[in-house]
N, C-alpha and C. Protein backbone atom coordinates (compact mmCIF):
# COMPACT_ATOMS: atom_id res chain seq x y z
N UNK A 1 30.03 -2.17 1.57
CA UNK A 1 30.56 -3.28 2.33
C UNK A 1 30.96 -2.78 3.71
N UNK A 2 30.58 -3.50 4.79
CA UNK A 2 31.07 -3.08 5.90
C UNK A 2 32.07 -4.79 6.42
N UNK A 3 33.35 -3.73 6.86
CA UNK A 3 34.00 -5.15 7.70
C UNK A 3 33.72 -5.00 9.34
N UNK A 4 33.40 -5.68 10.22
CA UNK A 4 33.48 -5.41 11.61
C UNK A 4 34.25 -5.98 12.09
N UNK A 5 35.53 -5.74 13.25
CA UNK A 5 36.16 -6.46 13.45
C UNK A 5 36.07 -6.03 15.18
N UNK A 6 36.13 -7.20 16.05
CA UNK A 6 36.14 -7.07 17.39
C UNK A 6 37.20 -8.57 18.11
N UNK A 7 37.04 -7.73 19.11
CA UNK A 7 37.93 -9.55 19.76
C UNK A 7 36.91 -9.89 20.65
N UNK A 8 36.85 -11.32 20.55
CA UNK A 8 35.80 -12.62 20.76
C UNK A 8 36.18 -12.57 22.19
N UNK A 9 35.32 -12.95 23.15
CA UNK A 9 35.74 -13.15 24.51
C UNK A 9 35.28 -14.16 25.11
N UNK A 10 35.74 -15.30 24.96
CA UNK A 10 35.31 -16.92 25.48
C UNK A 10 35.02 -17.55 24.38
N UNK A 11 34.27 -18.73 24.67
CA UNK A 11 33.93 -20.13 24.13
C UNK A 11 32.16 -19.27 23.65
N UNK A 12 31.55 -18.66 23.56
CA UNK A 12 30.31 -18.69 23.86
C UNK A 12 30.41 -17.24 22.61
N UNK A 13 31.40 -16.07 22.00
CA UNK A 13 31.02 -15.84 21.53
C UNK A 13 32.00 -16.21 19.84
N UNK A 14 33.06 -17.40 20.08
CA UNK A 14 33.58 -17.85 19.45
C UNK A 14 32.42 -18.50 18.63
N UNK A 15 31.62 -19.53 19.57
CA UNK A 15 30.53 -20.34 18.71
C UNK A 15 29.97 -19.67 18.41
N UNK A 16 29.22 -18.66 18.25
CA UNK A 16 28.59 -17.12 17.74
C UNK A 16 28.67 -17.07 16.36
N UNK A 17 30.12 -17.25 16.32
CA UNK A 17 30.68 -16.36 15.24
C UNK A 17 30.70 -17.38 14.11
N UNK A 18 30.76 -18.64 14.51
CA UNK A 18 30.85 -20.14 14.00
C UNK A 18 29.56 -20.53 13.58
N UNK A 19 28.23 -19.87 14.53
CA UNK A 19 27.17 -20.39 14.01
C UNK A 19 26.48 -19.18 12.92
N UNK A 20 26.97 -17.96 12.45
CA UNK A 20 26.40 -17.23 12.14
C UNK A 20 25.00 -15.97 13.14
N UNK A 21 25.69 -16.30 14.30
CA UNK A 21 25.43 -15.24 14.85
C UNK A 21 25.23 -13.58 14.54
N UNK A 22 26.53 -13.39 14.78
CA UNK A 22 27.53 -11.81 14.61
C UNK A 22 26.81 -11.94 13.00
N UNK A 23 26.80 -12.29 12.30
CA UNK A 23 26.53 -11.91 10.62
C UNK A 23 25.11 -11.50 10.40
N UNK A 24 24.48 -12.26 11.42
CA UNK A 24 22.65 -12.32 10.90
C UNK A 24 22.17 -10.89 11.80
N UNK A 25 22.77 -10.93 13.34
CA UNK A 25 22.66 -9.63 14.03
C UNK A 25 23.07 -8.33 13.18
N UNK A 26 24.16 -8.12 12.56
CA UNK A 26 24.93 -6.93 12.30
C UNK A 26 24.20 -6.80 11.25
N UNK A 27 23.81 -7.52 10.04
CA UNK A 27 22.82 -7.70 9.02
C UNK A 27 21.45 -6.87 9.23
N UNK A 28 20.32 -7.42 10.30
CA UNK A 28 19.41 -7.05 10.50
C UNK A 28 19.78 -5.72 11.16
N UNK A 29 20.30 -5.16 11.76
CA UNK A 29 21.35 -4.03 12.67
C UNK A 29 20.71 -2.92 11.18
N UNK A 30 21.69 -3.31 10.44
CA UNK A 30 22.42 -2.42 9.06
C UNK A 30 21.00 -2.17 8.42
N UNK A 31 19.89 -3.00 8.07
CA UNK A 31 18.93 -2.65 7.31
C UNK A 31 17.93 -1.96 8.49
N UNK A 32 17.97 -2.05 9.83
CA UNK A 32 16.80 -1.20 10.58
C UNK A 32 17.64 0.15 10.81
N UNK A 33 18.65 0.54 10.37
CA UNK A 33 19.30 1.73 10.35
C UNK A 33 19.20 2.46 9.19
N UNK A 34 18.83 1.56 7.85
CA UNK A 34 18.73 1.84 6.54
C UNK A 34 17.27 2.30 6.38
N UNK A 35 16.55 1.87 7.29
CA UNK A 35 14.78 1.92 7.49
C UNK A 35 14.48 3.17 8.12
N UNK A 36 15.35 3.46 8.84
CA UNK A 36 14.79 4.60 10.36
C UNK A 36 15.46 5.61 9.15
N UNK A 37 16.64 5.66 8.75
CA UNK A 37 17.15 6.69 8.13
C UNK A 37 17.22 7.48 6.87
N UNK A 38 15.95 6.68 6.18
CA UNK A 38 15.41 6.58 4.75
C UNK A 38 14.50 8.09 4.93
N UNK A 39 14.44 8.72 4.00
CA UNK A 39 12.87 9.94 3.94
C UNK A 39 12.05 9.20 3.75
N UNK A 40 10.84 9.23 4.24
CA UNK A 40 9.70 8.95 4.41
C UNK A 40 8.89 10.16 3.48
N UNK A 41 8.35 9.21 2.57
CA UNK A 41 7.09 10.36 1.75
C UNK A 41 5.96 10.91 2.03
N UNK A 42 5.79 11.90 1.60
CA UNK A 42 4.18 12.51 2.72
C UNK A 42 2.71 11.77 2.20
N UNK A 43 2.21 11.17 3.13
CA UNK A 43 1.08 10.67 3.00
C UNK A 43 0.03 12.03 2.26
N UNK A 44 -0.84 11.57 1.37
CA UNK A 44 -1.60 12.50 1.23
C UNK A 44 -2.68 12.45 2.54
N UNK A 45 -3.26 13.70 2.55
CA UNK A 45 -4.14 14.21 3.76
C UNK A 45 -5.37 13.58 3.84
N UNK A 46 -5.78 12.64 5.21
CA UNK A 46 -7.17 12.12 4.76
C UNK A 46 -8.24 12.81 4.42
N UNK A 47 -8.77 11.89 3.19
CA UNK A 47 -10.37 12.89 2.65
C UNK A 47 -9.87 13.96 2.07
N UNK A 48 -8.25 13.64 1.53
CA UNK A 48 -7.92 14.59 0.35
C UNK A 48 -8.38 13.93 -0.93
N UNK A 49 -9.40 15.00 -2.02
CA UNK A 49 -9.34 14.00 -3.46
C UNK A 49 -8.27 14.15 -4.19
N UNK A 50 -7.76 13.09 -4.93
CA UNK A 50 -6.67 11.96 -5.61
C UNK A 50 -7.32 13.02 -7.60
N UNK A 51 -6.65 13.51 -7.89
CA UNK A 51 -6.62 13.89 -9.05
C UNK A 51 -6.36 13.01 -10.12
């Protein structure tokens, strides 16, 4: 679980926060950090044979 907490600055990121803004950003944020930071498995070598 992550909580984020910041202070809102105007009318513009109040409605933000009201329309599901801040949730859907920090969301997609959290899983392309989960993506980049994952191991990656080794491709086998092309025109390697598959046993």
């Amino acid at each position: 679980m992550l909580r984020l907490e910041y202070d809102r600055e105007g009318l513009v990121e109040t409605d933000g926060v009201k329309l599901g803004f801040v949730k859907r950003q920090a969301t997609g944020d959290l899983k392309r950090y989960k993506q980049s930071s994952e191991p990656v498995a080794p491709r086998p070598a092309a025109g390697a044979a598959s046993s």
